[in-house]
N, C-alpha and C. Protein backbone atom coordinates (compact mmCIF):
# COMPACT_ATOMS: atom_id res chain seq x y z
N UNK A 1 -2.23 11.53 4.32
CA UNK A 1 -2.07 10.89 5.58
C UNK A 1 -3.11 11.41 6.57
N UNK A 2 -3.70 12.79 6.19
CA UNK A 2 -4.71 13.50 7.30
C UNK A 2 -5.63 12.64 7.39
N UNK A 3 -5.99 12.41 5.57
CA UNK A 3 -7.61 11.33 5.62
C UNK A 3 -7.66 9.86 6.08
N UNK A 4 -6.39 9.33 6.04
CA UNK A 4 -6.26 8.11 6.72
C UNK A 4 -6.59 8.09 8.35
N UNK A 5 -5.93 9.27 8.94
CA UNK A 5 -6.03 9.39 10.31
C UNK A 5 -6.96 9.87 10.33
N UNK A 6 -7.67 10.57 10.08
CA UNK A 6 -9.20 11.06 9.97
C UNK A 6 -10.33 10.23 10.30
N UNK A 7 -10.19 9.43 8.99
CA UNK A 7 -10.97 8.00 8.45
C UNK A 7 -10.88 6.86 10.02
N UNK A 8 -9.59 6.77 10.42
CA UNK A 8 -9.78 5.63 11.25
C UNK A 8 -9.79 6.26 12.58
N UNK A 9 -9.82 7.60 12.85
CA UNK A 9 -10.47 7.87 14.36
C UNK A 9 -11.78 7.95 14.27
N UNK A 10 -12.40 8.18 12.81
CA UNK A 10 -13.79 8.08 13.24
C UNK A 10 -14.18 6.71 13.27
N UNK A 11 -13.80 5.83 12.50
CA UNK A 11 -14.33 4.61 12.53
C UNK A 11 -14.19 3.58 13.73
N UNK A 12 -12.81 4.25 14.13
CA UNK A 12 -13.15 3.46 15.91
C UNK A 12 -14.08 4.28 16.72
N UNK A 13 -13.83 5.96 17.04
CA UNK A 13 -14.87 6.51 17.59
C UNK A 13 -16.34 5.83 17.41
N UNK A 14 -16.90 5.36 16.41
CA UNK A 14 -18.48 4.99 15.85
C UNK A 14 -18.24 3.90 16.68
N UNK A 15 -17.25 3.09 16.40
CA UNK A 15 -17.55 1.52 17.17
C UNK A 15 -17.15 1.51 18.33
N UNK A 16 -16.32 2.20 19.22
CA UNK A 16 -16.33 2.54 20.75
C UNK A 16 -17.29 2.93 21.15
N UNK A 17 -18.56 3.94 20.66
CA UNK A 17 -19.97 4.54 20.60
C UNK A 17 -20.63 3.18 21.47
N UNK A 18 -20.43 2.32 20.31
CA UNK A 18 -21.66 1.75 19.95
C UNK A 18 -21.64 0.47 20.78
N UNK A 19 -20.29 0.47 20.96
CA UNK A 19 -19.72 -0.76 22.36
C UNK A 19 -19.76 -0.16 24.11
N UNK A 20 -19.69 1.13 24.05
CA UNK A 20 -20.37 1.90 24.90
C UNK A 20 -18.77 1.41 25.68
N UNK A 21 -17.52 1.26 25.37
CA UNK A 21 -16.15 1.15 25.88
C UNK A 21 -16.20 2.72 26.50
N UNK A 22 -15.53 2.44 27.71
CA UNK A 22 -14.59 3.74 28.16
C UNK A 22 -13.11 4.29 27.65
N UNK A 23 -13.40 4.77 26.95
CA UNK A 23 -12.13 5.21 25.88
C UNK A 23 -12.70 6.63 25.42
N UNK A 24 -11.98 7.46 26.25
CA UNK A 24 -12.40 8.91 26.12
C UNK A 24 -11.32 9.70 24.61
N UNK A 25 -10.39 9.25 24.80
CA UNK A 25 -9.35 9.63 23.11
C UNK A 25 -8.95 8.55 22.78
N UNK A 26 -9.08 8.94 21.02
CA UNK A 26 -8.22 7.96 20.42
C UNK A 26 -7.25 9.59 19.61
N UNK A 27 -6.08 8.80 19.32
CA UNK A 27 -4.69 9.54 18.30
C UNK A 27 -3.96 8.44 17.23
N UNK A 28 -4.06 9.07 15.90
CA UNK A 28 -3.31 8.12 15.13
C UNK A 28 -2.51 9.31 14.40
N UNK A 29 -1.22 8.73 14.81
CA UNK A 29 -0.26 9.25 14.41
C UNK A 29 -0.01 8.49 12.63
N UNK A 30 0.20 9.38 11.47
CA UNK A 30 0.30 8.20 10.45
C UNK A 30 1.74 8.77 9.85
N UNK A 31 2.65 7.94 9.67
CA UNK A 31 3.96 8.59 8.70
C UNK A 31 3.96 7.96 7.40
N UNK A 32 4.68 8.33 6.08
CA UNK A 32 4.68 8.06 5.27
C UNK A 32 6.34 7.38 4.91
N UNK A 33 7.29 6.52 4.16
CA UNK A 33 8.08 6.70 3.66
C UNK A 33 8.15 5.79 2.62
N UNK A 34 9.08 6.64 2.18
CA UNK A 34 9.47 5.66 0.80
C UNK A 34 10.58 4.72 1.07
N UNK A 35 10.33 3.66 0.38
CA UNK A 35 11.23 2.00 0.60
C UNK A 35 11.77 1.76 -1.10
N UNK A 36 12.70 0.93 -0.92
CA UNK A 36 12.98 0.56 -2.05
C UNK A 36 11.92 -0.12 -3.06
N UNK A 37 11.70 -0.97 -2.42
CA UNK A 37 10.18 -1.47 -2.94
C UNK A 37 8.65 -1.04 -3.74
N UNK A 38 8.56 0.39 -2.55
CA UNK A 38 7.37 1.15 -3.11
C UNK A 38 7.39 2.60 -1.96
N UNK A 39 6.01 2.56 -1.14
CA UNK A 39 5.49 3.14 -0.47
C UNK A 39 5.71 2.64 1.06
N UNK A 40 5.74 2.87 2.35
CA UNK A 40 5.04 2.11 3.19
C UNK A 40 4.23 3.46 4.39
N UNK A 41 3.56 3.02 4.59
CA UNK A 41 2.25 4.00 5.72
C UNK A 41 2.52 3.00 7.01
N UNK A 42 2.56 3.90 8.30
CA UNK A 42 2.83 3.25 9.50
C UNK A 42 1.74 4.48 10.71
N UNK A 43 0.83 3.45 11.11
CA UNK A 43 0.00 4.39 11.47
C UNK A 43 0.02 3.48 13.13
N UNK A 44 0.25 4.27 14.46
CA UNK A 44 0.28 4.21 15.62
C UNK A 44 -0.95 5.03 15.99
N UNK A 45 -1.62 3.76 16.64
CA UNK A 45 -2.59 4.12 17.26
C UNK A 45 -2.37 4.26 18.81
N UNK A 46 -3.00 5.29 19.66
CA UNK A 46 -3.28 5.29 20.78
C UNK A 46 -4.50 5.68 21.75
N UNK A 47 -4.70 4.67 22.89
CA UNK A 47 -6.01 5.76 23.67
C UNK A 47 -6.19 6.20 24.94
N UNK A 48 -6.57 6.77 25.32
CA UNK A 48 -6.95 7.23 26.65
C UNK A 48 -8.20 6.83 27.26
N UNK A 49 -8.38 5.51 27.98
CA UNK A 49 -8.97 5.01 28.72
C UNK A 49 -8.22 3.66 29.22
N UNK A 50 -9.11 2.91 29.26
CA UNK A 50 -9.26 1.23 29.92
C UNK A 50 -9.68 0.53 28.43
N UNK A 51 -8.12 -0.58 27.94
CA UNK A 51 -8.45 -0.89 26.39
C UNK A 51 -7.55 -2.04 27.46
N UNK A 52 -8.24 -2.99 26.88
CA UNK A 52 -7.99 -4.30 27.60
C UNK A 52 -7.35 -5.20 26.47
N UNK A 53 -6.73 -6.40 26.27
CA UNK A 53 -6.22 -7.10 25.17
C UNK A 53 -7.15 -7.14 23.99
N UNK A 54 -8.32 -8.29 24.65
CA UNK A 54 -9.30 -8.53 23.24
C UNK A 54 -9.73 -7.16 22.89
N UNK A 55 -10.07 -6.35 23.81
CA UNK A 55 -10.75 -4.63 22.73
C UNK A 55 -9.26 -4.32 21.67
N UNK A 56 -8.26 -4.37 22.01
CA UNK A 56 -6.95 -3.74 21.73
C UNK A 56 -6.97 -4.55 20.10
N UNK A 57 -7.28 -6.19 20.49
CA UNK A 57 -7.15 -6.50 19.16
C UNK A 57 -8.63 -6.09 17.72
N UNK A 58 -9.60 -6.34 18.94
CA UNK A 58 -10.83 -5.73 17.50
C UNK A 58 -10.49 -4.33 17.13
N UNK A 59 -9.91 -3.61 18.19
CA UNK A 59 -10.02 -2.14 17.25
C UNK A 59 -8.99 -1.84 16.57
N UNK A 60 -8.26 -2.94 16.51
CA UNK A 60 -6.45 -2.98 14.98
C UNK A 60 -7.51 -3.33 13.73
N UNK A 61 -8.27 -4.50 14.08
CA UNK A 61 -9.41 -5.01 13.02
C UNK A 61 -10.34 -3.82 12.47
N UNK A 62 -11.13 -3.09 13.53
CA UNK A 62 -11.93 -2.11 12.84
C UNK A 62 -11.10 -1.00 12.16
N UNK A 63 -9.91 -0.75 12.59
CA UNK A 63 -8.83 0.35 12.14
C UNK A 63 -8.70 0.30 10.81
N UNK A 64 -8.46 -1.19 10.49
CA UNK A 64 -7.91 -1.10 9.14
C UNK A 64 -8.89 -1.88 8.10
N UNK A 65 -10.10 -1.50 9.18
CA UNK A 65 -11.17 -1.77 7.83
C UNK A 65 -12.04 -0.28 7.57
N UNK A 66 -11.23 0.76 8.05
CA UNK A 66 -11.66 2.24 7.46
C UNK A 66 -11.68 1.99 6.28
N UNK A 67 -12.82 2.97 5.46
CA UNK A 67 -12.50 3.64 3.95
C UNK A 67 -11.68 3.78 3.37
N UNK A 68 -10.95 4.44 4.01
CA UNK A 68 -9.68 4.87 3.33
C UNK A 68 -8.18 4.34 3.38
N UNK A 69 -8.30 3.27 4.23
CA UNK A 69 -7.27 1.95 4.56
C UNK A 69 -7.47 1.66 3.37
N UNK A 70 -8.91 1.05 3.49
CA UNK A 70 -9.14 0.01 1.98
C UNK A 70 -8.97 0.32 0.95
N UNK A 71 -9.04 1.84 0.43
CA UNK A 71 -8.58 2.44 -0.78
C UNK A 71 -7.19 2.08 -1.15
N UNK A 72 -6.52 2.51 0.04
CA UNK A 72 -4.97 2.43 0.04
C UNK A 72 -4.22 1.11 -0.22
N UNK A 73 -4.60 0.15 0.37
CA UNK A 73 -4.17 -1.23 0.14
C UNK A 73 -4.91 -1.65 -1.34
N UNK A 74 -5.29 -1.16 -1.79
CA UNK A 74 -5.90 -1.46 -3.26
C UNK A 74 -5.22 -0.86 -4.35
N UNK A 75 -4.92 -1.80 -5.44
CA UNK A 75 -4.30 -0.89 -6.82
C UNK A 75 -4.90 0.34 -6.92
N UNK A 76 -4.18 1.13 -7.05
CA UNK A 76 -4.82 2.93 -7.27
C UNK A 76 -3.93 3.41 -8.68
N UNK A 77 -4.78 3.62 -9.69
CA UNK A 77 -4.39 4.70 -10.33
C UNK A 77 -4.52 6.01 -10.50
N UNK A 78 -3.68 6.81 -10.72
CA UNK A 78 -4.25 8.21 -10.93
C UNK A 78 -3.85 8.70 -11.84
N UNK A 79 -5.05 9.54 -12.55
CA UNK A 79 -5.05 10.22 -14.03
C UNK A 79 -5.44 11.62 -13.68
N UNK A 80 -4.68 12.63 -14.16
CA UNK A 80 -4.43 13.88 -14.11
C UNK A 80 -5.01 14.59 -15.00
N UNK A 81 -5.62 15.11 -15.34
CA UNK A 81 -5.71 16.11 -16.43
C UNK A 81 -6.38 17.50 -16.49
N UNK A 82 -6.32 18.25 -17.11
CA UNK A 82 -6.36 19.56 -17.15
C UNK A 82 -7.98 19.78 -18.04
N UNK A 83 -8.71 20.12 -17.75
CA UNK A 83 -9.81 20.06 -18.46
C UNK A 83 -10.38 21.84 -18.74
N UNK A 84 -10.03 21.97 -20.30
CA UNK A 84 -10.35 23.43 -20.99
C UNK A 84 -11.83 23.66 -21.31
């Protein structure tokens, strides 16, 4: 959950940069639980400046086009092994 929140404060940080927005913090809080179903990740974003509607909605868009969003929403397997 660190690298998720990690992943998507920098990736808005880069694009707040680069939009030159007044948005001095961002915080993403991320929790994990388990559902009957599977997994679910619930990640609350927040910031500290002047985030107006349309910015509010591109940076849900840039959020969850982090690295490591995209990993996550993707079939993942994992193979373990012990190598002698």
């Amino acid at each position: 959950m660190a690298s998720l929140a990690s992943c998507t404060v920098i990736t808005l940080r880069m694009y707040i940069n680069r939009k030159m927005w007044p948005i001095e913090e961002i915080k993403a809080d991320v929790e994990m639980f388990k559902t009957l179903s599977g997994t679910r990740i619930e990640t609350k974003l927040s910031f500290k400046g002047e985030v107006n509607d349309e910015q509010r909605d591109r940076l849900l868009k840039i959020a969850n086009a982090c690295p490591v969003h995209k990993i996550l929403i993707g079939n993942i397997d994992i193979n373990t092994n012990i190598s002698v």
